[in-house]
N, C-alpha and C. Protein backbone atom coordinates (compact mmCIF):
# COMPACT_ATOMS: atom_id res chain seq x y z
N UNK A 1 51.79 -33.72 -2.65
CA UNK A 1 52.32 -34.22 -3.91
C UNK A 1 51.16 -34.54 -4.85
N UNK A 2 51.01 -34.52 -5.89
CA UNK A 2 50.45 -34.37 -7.01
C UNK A 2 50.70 -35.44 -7.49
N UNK A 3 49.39 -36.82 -7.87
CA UNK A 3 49.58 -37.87 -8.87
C UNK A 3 49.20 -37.87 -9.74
N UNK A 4 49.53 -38.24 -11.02
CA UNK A 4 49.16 -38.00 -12.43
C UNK A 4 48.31 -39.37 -12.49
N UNK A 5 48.28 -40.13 -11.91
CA UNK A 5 47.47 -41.36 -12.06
C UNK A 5 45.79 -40.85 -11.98
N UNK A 6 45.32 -42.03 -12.75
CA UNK A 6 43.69 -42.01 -12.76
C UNK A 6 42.93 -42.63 -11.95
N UNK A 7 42.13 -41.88 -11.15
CA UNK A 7 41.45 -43.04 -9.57
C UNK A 7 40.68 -44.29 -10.74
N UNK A 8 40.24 -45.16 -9.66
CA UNK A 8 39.19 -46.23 -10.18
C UNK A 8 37.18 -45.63 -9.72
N UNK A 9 36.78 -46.29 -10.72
CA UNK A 9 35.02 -45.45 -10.17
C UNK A 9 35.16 -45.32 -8.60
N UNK A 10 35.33 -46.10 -7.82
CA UNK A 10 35.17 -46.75 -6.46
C UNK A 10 35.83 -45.34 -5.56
N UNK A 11 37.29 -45.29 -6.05
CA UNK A 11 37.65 -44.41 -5.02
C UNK A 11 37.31 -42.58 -5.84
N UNK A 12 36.98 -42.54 -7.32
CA UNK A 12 36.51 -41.46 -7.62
C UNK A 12 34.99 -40.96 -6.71
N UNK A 13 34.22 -42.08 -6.53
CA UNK A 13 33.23 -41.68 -5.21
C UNK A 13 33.05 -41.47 -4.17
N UNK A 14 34.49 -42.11 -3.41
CA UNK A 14 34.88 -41.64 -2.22
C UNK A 14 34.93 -40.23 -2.42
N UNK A 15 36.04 -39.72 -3.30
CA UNK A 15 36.28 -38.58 -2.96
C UNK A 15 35.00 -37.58 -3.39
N UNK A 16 34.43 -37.72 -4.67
CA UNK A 16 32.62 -36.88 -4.41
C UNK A 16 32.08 -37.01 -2.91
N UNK A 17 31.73 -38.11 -3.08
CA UNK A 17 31.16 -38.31 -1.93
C UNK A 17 31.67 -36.91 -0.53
N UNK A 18 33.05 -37.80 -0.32
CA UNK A 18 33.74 -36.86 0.79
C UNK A 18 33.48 -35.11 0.37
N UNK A 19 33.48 -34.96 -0.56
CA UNK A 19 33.58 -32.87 -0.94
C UNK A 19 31.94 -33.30 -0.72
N UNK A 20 30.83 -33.92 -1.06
CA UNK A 20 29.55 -33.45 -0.57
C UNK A 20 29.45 -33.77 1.04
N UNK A 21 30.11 -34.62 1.82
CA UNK A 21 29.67 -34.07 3.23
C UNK A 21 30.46 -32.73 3.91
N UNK A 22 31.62 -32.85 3.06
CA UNK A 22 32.63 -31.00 3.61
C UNK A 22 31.45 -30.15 3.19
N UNK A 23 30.31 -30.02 2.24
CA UNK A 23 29.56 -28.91 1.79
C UNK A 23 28.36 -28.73 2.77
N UNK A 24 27.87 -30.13 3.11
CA UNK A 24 27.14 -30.02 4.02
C UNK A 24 27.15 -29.54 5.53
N UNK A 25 28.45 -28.96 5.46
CA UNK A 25 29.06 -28.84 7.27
C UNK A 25 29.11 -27.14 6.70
N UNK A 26 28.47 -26.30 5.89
CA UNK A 26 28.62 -24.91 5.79
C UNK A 26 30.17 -24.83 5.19
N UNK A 27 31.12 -25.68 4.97
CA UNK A 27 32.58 -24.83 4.69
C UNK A 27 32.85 -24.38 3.43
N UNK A 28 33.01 -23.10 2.77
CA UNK A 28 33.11 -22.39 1.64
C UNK A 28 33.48 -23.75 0.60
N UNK A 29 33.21 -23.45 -0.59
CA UNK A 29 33.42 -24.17 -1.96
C UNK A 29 34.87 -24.40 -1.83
N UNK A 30 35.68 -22.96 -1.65
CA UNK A 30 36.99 -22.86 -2.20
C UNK A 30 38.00 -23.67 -0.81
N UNK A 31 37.52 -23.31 0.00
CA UNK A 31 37.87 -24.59 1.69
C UNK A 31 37.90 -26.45 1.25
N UNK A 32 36.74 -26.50 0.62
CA UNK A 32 36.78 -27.91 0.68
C UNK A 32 37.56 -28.62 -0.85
N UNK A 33 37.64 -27.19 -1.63
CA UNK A 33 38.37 -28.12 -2.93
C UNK A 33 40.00 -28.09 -1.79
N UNK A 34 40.44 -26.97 -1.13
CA UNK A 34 41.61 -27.37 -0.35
C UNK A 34 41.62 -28.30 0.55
N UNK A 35 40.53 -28.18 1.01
CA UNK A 35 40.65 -29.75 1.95
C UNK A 35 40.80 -31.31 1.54
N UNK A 36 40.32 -30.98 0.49
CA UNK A 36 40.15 -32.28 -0.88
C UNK A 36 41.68 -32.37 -1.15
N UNK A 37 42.63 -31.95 -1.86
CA UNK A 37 43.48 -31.54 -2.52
C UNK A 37 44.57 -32.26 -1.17
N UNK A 38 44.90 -31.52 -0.16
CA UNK A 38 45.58 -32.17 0.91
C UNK A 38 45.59 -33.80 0.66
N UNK A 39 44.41 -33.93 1.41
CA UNK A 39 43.67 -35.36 2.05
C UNK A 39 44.21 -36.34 0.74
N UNK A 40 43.85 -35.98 -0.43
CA UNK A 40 43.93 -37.06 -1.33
C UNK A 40 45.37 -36.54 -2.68
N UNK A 41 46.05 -35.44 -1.75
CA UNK A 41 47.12 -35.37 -2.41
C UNK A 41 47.06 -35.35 -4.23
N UNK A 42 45.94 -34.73 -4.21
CA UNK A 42 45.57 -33.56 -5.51
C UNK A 42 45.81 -32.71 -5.98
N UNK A 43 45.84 -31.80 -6.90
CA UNK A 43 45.60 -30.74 -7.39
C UNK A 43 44.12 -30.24 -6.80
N UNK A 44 44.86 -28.70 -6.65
CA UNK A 44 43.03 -27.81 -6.04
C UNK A 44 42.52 -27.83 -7.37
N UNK A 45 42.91 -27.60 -8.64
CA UNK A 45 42.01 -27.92 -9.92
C UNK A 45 41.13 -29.21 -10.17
N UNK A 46 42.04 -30.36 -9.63
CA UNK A 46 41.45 -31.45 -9.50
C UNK A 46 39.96 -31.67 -8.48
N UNK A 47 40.35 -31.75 -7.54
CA UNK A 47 39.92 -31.15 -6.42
C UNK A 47 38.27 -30.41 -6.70
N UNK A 48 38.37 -29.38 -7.23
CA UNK A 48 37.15 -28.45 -7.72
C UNK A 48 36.32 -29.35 -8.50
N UNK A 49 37.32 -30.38 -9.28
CA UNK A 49 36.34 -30.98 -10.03
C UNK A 49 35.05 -31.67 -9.43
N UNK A 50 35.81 -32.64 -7.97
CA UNK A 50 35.13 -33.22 -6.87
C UNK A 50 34.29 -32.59 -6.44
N UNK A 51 34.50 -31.56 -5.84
CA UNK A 51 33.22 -30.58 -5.83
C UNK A 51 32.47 -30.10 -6.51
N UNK A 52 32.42 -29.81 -7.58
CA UNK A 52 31.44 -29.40 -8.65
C UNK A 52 30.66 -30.61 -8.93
N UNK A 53 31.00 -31.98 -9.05
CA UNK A 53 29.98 -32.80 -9.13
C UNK A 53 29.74 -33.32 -7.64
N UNK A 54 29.78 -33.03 -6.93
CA UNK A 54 29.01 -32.99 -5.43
C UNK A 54 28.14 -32.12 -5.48
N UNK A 55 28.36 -30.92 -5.98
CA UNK A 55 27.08 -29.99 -5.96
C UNK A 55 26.38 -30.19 -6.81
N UNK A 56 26.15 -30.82 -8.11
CA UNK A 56 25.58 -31.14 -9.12
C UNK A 56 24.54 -32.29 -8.87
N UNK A 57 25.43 -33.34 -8.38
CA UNK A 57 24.73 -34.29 -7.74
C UNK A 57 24.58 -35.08 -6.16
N UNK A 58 25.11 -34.03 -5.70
CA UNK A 58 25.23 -34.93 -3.93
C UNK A 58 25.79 -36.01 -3.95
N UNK A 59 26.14 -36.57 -3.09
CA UNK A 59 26.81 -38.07 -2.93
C UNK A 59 25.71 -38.82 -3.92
N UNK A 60 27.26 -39.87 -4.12
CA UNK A 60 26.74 -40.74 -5.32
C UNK A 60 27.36 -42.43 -4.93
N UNK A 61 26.55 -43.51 -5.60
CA UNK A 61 26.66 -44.29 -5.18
C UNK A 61 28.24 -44.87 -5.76
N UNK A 62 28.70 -45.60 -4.48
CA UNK A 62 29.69 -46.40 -4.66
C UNK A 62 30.13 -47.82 -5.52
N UNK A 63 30.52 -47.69 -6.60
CA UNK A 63 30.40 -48.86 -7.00
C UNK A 63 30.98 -50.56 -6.59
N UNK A 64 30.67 -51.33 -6.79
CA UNK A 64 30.85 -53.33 -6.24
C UNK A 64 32.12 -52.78 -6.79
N UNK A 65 33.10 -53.10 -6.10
CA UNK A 65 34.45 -53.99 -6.80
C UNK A 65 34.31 -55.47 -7.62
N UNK A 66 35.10 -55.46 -8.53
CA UNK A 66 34.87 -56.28 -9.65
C UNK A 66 35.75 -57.82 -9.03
N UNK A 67 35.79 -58.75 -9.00
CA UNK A 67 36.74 -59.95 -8.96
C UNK A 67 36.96 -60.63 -9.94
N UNK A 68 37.67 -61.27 -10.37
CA UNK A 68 38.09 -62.78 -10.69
C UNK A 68 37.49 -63.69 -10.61
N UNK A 69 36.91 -64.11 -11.82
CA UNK A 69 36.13 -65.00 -10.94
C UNK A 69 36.05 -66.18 -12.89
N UNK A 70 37.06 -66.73 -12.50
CA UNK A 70 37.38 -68.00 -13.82
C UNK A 70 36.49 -69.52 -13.76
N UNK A 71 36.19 -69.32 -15.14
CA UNK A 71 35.10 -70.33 -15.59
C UNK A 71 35.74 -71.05 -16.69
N UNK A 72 35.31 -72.10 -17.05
CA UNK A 72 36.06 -73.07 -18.65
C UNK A 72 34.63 -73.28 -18.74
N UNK A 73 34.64 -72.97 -20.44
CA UNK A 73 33.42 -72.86 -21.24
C UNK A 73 33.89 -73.48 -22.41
N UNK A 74 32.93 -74.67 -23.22
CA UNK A 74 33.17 -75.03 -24.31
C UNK A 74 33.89 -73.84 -25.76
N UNK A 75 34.49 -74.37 -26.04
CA UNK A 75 35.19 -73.69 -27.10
C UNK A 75 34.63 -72.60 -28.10
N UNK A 76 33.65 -73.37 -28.64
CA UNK A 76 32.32 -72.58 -29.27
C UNK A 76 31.18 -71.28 -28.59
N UNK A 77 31.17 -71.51 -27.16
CA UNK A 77 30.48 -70.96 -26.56
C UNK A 77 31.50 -69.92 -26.47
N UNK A 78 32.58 -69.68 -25.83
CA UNK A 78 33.70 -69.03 -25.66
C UNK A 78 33.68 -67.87 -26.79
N UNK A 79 33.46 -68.32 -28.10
CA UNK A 79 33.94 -68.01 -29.67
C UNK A 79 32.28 -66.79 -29.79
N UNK A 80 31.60 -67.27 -29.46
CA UNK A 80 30.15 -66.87 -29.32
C UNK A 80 30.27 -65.48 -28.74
N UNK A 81 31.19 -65.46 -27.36
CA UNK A 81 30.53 -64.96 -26.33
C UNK A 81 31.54 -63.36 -26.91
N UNK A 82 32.83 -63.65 -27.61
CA UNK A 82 34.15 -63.12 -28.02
C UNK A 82 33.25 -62.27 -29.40
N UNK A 83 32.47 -63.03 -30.05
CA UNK A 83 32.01 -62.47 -31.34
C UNK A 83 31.27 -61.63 -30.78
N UNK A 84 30.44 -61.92 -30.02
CA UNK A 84 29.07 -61.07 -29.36
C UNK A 84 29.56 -59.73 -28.95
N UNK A 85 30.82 -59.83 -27.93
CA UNK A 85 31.63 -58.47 -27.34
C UNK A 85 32.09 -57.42 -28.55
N UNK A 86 32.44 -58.18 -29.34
CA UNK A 86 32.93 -57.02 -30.61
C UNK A 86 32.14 -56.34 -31.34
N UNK A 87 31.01 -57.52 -31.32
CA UNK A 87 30.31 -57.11 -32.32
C UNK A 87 29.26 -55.34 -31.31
N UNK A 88 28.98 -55.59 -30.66
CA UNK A 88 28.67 -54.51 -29.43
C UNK A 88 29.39 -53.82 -29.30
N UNK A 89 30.68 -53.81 -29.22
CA UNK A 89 31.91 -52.91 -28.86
C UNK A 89 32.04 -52.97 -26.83
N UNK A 90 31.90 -54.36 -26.51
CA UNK A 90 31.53 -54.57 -25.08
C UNK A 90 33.13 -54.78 -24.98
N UNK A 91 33.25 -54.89 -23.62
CA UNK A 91 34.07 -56.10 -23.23
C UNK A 91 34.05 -57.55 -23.08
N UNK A 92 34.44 -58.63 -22.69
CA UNK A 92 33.94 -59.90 -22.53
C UNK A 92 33.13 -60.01 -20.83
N UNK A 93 34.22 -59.45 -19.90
CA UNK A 93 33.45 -59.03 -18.65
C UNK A 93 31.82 -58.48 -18.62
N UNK A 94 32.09 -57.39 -19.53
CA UNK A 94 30.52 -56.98 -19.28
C UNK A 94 29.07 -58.08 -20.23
N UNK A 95 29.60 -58.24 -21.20
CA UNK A 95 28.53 -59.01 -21.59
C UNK A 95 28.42 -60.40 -20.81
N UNK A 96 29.64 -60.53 -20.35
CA UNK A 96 29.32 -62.05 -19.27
C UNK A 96 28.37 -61.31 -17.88
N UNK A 97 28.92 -60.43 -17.40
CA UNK A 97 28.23 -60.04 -16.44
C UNK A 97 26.91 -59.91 -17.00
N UNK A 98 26.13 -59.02 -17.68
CA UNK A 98 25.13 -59.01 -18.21
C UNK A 98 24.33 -60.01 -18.05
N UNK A 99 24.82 -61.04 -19.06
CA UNK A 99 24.44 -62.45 -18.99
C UNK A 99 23.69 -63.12 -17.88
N UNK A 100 24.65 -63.40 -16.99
CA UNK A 100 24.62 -63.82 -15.81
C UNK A 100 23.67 -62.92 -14.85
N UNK A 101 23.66 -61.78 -14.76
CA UNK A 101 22.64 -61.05 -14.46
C UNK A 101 21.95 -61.22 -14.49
N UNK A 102 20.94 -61.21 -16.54
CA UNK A 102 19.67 -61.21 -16.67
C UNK A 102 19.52 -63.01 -16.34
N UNK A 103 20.09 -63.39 -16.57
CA UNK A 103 20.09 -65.45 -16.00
C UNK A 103 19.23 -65.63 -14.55
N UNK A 104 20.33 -64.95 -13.62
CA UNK A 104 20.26 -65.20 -12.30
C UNK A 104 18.56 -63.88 -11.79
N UNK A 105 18.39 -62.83 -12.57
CA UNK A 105 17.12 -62.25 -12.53
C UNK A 105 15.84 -62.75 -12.71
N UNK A 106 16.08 -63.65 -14.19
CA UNK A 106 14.65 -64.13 -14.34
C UNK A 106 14.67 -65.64 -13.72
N UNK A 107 15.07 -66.26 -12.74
CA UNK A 107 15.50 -66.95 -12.42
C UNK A 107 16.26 -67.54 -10.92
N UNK A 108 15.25 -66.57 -9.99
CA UNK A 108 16.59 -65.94 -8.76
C UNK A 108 16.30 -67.08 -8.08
N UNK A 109 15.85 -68.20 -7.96
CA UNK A 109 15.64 -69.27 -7.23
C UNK A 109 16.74 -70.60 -7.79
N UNK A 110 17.42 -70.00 -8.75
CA UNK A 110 17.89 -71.25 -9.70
C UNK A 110 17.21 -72.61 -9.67
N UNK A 111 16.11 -72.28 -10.21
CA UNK A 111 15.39 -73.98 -10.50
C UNK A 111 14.75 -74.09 -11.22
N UNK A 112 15.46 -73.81 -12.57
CA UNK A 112 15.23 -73.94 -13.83
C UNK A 112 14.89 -75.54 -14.21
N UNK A 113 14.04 -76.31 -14.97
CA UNK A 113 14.40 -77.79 -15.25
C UNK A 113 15.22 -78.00 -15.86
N UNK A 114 15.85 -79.32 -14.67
CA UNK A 114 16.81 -79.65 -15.88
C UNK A 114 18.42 -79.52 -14.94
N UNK A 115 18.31 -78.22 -14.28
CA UNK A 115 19.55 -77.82 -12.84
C UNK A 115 20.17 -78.82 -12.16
C-alpha cells in the first residue's frame, strides 16, 4: 500500500540509510528500490529516490528527536524572542534552541557568576 504522507527527517534516514546498506551487499539498484518499496510500503518511484541519495551520499546521519520541553519566561523576554523569530524567518523552537546551544557551548560547565 502506498502512503501519501510525508516521513519525518528521522525516519527519512532510516530509510537512506537502509537502501545504502542493501547497496553495499552487491544487490542491483533496481532490487533495492523494490526492496525499499515493500519494507516501507512505498512507491518504487519513491523508493529510487532513497537510493539515489544513498549513492550520492552513503548513509547519513540520524537526526535527535525533538521534545517538549516548557519554560515561563518574562513577558518581554517572550516578545523579544517572538520578534527575533520573524524577524529571521526562524521558528521560535529554533532560535530558542540556538540560544541555548550557543549558552550551554560557551559555557559547558554552567558557572557563569552569579548561577
Amino acid at each position: 500500500m502506498v502512503r501519501g504522507d510525508r516521513v519525518d527527517g528521522i525516519e527519512y534516514a532510516r530509510r537512506v540509510n537502509a537502501a545504502a546498506d542493501l547497496l553495499t551487499t552487491d544487490v542491483p539498484v533496481a532490487e533495492v528500490a523494490r526492496v525499499l518499496a515493500a519494507r516501507y510500503g512505498v512507491s518504487v518511484r519513491q523508493a529510487h529516490r532513497y537510493v539515489e541519495q544513498a549513492v550520492a551520499q552513503g548513509r547519513v546521519a540520524v537526526p535527535e528527536a525533538n521534545v517538549v520541553f516548557t519554560v515561563k519566561l518574562p513577558g518581554s523576554l517572550a516578545e523579544q524572542v517572538r520578534a527575533h523569530a520573524r524577524a529571521s524567518e526562524a521558528t521560535l523552537s529554533a532560535v530558542v534552541a540556538r540560544a541555548l546551544a550557543d549558552y550551554l557551548r560557551d559555557d559547558p560547565g554552567g558557572r557563569r557568576p552569579g548561577s
